[in-house]
Protein backbone atom coordinates (compact mmCIF):
# COMPACT_ATOMS: atom_id res chain seq x y z
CA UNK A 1 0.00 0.00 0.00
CA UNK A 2 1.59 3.40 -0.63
CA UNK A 3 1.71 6.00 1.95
CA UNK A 4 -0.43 8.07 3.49
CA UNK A 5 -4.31 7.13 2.18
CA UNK A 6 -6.91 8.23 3.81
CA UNK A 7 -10.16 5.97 4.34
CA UNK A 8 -13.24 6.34 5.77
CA UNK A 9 -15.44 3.38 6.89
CA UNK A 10 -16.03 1.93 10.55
CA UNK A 11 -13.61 0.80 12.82
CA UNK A 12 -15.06 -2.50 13.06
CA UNK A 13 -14.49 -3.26 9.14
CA UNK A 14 -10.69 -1.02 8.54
CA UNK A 15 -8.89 -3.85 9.47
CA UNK A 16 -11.37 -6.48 6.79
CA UNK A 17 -10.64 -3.97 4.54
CA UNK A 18 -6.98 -3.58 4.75
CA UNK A 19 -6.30 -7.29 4.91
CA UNK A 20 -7.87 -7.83 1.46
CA UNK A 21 -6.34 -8.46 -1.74
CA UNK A 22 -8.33 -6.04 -3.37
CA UNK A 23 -8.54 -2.94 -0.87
CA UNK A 24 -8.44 -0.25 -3.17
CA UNK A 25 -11.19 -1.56 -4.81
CA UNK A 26 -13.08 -0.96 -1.54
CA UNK A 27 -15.25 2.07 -1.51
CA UNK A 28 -13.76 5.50 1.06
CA UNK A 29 -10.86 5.82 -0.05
CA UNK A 30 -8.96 9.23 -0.50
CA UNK A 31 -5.26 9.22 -2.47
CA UNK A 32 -3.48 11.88 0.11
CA UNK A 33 -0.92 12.15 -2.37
CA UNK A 34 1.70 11.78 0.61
CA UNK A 35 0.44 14.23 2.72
CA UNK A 36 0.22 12.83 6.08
CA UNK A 37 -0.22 13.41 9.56
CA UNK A 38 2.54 15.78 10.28
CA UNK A 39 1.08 17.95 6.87
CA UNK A 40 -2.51 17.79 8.03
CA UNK A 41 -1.53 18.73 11.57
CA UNK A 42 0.96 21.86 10.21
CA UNK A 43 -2.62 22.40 8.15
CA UNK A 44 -4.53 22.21 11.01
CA UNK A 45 -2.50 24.64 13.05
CA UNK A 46 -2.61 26.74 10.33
CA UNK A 47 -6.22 26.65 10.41
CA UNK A 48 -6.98 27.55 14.15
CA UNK A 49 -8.08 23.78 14.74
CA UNK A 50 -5.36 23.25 17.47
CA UNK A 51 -1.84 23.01 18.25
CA UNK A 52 0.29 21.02 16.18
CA UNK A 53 1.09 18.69 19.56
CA UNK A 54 -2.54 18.65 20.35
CA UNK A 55 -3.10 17.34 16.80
CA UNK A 56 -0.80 14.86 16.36
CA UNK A 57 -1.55 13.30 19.85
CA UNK A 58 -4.97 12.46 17.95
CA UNK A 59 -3.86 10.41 14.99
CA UNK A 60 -3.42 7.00 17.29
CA UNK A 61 -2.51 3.83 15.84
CA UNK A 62 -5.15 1.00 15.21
CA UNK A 63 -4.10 -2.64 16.16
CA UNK A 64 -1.17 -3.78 16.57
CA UNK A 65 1.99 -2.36 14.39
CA UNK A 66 3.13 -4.48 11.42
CA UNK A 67 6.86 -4.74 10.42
CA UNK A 68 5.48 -4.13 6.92
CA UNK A 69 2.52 -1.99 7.69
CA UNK A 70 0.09 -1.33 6.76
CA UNK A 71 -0.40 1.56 10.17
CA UNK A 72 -3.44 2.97 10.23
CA UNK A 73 -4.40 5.56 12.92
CA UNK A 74 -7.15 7.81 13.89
CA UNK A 75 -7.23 11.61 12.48
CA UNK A 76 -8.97 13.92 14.87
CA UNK A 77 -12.65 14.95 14.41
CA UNK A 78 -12.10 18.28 15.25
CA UNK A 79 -9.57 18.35 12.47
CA UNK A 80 -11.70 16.34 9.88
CA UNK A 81 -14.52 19.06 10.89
CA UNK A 82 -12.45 22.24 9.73
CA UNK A 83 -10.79 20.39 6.27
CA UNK A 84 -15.22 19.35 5.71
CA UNK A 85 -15.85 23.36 6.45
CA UNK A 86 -12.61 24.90 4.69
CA UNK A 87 -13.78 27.60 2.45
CA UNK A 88 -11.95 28.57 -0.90
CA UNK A 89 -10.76 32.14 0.84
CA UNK A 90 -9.00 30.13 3.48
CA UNK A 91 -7.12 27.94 1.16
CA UNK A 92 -6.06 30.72 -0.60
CA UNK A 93 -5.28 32.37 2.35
CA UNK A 94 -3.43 29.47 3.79
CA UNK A 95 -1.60 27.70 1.11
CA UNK A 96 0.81 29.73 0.37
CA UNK A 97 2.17 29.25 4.08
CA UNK A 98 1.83 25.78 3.92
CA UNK A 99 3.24 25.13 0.82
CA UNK A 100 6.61 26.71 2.72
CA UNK A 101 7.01 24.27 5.32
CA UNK A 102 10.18 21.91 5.22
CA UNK A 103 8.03 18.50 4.96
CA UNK A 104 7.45 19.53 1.49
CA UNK A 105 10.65 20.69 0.58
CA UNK A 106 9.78 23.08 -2.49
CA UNK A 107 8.47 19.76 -4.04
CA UNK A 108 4.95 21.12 -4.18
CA UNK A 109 2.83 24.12 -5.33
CA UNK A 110 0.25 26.26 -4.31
CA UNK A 111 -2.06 25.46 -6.97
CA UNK A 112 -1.57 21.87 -6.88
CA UNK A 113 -2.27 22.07 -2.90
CA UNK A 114 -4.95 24.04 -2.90
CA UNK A 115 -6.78 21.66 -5.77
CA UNK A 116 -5.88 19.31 -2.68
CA UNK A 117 -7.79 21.25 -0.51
CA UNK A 118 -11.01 21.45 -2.71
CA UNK A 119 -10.68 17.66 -3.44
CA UNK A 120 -10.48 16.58 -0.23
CA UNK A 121 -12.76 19.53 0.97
CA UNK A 122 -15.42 17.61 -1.17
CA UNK A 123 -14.68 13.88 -0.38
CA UNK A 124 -15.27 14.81 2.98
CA UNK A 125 -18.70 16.66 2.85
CA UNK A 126 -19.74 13.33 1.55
CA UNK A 127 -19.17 11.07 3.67
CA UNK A 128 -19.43 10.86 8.09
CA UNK A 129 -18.25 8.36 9.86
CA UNK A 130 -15.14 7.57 11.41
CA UNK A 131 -11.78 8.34 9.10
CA UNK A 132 -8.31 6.42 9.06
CA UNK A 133 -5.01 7.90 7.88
CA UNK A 134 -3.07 4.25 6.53
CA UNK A 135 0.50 4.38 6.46
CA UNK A 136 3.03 1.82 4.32
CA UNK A 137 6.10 1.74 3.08
């Protein structure tokens, strides 16, 4: 699995989900394009949700960890709640500064981050439930 997906489906079903040969052909699934929990929680600070430590002490890890992963691990609601509500003026108002930070070393641009924003933006106001941030090498 590559890094950093996001899915969205009960607790109770992530791990029937993750163990199957054909998980991507599961429905809830958002490609993060990399972006992972220390972006979202940089994002999220960004953003007024809460402090970057307060953040990141939300994303806990699911199960037990695998040598080969995959990790999955809670993302905060109150997080989830501000990306669902993020309007177009604060993505322009915020990308720019998050497109600076050093996870993302130049590698990225505002445009392509802030179509990010909208995409996930929208996956989100579809869909409630609980959401998982899976991690693999």
């Amino acid at each position: 699995m590559p890094l950093n997906d996001i899915l969205n489906c009960a607790e109770s079903d992530l791990w029937t989900i993750l163990d199957a040969d054909d998980a991507y052909q599961q429905d809830g699934w958002f490609m993060a394009k990399r972006i992972g929990m220390i972006e979202l929680c940089q994002l999220g600070e960004m953003l007024g949700v809460a402090s970057y430590d307060e953040l990141t002490s939300g994303f806990n890890l699911i199960g037990e960890p695998r040598d080969e992963g995959p990790w999955p691990q809670t993302i905060p609601t109150a997080l989830i709640d501000r990306l669902r509500t993020v309007t177009d003026d604060d993505i322009s108002g915020v990308v720019p500064k998050w497109a600076g930070i050093e996870e993302f070393r130049g590698g990225t641009t505002t445009e392509s981050l802030a179509e990010y924003l909208q995409t996930f933006r929208s996956y989100l106001a579809d869909r409630s439930g609980e959401f998982f941030m899976v991690n693999a090498l």
